[in-house]
N, C-alpha and C. Protein backbone atom coordinates (compact mmCIF):
# COMPACT_ATOMS: atom_id res chain seq x y z
N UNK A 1 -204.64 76.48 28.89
CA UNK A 1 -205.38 76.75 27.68
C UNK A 1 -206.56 77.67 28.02
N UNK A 2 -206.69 78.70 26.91
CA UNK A 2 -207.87 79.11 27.65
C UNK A 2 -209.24 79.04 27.43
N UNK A 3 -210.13 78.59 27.94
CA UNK A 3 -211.63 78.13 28.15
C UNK A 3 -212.63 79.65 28.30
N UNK A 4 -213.24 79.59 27.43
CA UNK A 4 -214.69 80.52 28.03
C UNK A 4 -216.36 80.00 27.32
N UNK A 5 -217.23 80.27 28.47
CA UNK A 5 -218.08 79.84 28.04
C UNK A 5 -219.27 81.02 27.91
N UNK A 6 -220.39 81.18 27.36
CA UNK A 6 -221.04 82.46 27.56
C UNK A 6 -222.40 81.32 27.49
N UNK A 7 -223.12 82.77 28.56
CA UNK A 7 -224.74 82.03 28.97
C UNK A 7 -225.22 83.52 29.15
N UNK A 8 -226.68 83.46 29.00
CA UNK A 8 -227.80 84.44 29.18
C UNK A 8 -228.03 84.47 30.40
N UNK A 9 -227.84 85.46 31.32
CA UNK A 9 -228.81 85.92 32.22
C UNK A 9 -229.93 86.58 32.11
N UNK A 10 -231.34 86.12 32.87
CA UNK A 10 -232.56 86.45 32.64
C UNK A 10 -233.13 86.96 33.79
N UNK A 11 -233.70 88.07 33.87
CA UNK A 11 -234.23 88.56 35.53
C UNK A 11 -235.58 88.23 35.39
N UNK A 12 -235.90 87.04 36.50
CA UNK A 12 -237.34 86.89 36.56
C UNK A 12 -238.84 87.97 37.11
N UNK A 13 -237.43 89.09 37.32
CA UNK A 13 -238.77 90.21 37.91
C UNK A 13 -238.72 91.18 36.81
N UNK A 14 -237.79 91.30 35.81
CA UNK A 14 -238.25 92.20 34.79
C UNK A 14 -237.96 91.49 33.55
N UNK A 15 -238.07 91.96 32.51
CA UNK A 15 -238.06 91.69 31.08
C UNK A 15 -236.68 91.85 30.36
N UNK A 16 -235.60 92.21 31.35
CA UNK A 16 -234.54 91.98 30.68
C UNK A 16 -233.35 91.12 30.59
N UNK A 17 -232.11 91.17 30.30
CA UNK A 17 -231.47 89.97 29.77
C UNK A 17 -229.81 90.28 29.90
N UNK A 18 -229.16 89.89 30.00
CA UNK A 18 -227.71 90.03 29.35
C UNK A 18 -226.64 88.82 29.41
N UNK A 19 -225.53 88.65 28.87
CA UNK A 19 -225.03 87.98 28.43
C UNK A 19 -223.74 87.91 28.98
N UNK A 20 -223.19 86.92 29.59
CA UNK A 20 -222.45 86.58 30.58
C UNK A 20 -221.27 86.19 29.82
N UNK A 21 -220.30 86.15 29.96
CA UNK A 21 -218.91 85.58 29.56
C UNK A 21 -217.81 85.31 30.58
N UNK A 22 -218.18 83.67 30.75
CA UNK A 22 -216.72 83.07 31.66
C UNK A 22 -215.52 83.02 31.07
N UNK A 23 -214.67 83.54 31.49
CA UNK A 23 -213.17 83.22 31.14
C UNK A 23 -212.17 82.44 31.81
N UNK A 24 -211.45 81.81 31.55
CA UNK A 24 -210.52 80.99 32.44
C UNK A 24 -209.15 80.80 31.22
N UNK A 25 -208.08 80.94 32.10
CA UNK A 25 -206.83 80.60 31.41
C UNK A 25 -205.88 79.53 32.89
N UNK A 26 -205.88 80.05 33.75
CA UNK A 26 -205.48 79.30 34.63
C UNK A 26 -205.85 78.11 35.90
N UNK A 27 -207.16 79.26 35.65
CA UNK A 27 -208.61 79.09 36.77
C UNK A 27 -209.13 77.21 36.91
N UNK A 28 -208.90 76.88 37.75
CA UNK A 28 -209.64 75.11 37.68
C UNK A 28 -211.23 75.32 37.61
N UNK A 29 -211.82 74.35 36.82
CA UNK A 29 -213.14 74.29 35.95
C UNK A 29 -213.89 74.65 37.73
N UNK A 30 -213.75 74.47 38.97
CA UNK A 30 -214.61 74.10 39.99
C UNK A 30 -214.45 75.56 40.43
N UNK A 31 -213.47 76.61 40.17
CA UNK A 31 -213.09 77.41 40.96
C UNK A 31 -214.43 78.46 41.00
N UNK A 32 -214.92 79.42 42.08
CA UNK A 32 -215.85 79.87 42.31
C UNK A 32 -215.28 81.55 41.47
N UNK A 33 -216.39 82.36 41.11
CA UNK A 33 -216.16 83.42 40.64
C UNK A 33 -215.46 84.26 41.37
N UNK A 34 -214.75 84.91 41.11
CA UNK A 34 -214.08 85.92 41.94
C UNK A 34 -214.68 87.53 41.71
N UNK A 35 -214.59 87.69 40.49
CA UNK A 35 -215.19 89.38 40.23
C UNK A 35 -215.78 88.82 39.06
N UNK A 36 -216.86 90.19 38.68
CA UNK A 36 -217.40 89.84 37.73
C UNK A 36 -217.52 91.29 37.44
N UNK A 37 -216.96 91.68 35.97
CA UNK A 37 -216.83 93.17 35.31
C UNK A 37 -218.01 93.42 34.42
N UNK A 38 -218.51 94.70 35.48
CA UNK A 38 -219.86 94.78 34.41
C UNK A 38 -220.04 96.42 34.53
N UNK A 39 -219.87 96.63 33.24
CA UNK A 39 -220.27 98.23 32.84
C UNK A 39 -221.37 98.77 33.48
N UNK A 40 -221.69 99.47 34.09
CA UNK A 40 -223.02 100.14 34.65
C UNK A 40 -223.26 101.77 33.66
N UNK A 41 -224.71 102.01 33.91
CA UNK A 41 -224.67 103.33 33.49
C UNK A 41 -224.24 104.36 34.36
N UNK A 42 -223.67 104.81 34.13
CA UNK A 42 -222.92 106.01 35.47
C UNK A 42 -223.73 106.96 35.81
N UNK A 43 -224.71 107.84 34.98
CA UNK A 43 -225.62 108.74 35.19
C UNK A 43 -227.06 108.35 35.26
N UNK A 44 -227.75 108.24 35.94
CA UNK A 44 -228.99 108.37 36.15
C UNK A 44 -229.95 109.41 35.76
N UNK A 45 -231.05 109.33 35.13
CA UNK A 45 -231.93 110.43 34.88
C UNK A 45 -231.51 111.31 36.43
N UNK A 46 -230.98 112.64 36.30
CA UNK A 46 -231.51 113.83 37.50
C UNK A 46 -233.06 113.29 38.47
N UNK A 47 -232.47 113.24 39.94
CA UNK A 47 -233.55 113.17 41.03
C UNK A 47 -233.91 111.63 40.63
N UNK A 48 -233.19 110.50 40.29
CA UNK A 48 -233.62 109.40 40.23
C UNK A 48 -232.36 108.49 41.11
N UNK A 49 -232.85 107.40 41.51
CA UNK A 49 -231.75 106.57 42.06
C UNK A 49 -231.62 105.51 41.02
N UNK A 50 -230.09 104.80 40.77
CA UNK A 50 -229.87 104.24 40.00
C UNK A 50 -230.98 102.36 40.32
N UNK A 51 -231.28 102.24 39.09
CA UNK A 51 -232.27 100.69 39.48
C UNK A 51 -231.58 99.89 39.19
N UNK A 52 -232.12 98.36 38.95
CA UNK A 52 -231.66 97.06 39.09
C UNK A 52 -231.25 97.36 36.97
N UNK A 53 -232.14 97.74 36.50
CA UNK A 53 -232.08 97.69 34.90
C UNK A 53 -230.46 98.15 34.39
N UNK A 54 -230.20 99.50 35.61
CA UNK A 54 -228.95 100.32 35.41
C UNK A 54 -227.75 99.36 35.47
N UNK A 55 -227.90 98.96 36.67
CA UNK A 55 -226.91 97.73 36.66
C UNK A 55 -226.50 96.27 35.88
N UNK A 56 -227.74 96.35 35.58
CA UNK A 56 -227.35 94.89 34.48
C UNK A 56 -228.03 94.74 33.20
N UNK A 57 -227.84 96.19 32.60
CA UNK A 57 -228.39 95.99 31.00
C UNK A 57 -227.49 95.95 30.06
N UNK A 58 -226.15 95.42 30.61
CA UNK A 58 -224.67 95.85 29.79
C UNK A 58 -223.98 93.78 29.61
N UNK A 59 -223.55 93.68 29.03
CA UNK A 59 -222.95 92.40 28.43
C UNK A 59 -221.98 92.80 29.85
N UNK A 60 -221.52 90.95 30.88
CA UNK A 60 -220.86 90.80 32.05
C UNK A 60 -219.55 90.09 31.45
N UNK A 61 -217.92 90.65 32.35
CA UNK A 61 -217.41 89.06 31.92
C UNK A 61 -217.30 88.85 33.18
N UNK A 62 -216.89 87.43 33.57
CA UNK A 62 -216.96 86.69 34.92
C UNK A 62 -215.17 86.52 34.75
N UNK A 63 -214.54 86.57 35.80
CA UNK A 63 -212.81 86.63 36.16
C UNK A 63 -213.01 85.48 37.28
N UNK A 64 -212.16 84.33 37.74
CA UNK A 64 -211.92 83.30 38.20
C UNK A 64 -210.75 83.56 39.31
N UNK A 65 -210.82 83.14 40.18
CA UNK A 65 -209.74 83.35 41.51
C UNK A 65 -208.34 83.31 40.94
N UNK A 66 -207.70 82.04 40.42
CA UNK A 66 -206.20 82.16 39.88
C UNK A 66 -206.02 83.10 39.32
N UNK A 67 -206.89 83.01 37.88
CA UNK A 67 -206.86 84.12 36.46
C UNK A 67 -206.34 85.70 37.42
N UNK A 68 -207.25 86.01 38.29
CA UNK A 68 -207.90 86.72 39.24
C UNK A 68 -206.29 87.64 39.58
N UNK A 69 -205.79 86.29 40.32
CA UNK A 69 -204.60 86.97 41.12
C UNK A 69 -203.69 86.83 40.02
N UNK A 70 -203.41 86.24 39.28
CA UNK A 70 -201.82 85.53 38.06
C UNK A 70 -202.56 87.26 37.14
N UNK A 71 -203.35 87.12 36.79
CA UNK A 71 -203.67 88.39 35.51
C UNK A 71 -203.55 89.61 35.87
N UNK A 72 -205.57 89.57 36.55
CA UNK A 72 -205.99 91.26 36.92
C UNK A 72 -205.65 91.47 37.53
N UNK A 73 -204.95 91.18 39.01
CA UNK A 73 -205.17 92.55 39.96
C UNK A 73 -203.46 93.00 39.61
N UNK A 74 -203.11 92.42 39.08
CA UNK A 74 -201.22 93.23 39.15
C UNK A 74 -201.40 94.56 37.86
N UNK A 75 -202.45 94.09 36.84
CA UNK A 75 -202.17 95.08 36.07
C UNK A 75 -203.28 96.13 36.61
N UNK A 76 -204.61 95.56 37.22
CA UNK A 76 -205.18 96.61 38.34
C UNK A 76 -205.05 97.61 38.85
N UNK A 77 -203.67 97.26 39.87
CA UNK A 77 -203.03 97.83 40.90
C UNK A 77 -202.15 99.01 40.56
N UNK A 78 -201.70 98.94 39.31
CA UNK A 78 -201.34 100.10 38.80
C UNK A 78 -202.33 101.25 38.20
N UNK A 79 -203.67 101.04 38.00
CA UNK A 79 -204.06 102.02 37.82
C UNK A 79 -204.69 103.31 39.00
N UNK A 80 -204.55 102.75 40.28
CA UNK A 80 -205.11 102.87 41.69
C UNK A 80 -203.54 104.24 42.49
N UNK A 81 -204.45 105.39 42.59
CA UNK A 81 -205.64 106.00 42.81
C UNK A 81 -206.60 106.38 41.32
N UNK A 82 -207.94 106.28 41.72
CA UNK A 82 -208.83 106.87 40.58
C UNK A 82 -209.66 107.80 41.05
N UNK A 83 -210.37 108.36 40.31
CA UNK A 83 -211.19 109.19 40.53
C UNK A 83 -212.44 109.04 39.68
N UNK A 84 -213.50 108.87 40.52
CA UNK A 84 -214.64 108.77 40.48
C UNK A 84 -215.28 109.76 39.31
N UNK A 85 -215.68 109.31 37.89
CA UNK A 85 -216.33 110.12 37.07
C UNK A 85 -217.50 110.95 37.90
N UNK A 86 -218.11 110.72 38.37
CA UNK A 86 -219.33 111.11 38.88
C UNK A 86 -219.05 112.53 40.07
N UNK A 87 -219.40 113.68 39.55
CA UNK A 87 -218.38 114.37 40.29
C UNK A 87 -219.80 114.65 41.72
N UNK A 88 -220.29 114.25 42.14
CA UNK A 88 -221.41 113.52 43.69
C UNK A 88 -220.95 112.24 44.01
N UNK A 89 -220.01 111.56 43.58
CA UNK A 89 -219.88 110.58 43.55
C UNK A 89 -218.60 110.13 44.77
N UNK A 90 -218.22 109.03 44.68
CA UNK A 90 -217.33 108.67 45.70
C UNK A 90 -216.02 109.25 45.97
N UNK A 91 -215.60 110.31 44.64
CA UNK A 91 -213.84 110.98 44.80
C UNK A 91 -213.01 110.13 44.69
N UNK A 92 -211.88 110.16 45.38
CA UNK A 92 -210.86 109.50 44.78
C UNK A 92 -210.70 107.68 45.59
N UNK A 93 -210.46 106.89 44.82
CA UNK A 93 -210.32 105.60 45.20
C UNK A 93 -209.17 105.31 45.34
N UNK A 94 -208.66 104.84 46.38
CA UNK A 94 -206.95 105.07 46.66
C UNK A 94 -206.66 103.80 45.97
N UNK A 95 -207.16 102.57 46.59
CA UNK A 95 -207.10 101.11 46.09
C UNK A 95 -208.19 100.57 45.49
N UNK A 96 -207.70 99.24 44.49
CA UNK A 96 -208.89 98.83 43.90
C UNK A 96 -209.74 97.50 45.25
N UNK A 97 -210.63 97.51 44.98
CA UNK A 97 -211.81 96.92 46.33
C UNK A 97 -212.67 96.09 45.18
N UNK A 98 -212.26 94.47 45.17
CA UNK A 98 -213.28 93.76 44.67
C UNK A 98 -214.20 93.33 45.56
N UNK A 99 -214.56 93.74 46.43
CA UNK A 99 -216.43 93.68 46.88
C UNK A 99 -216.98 94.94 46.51
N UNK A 100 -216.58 95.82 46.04
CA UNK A 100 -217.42 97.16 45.84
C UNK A 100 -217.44 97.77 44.01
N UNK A 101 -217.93 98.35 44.29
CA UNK A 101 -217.44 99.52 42.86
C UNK A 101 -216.42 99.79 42.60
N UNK A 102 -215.82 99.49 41.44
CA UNK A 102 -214.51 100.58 41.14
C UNK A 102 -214.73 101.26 39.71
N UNK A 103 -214.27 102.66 39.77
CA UNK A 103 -214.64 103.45 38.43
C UNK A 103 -212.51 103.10 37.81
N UNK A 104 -213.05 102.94 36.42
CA UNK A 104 -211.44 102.64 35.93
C UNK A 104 -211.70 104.37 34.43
């Protein structure tokens, strides 16, 4: 059946906020997060490095280890090689890498 729950994240060093969404269809209630899909802004003001705000001013969903392997990564895996919008940016991504960035 599938379960989701949504909660606020709050950054105690700045003033902003966003909104989390767990999902589970297969996933056991204990299972630890596996990925968590979160839109970033891709461009940065020119001569700036991207900040903490860039990264998490966008609504998150949270993906669960089973869900993880039974769902995303098979329909994933077909979209792999990509290419990096950002043309300074990383180029082409042969495979998808859940510890890092991936541009879809």
């Amino acid at each position: 059946m599938l379960r989701y729950r949504e909660w606020t994240f709050r950054s105690c060093d700045t003033d902003s906020e966003h909104k989390v969404t767990d999902i589970r269809l297969h996933s056991d209630d204990a299972e630890k997060i596996t990925i968590e899909l979160k839109p970033v802004s891709v461009y940065p003001p020119e001569n700036e490095t991207m900040a903490w705000e860039d990264w998490n001013r966008y609504n998150s969903i949270c993906i669960y280890k089973t869900d993880y392997e039974k769902l995303l990564l098979p329909s994933i895996e077909t979209l792999f090689p990509v290419m990096d919008p950002d043309p300074n940016g990383f180029g082409v991504q042969e495979t998808f890498d859940r510890t890092s960035v991936n541009f879809f």
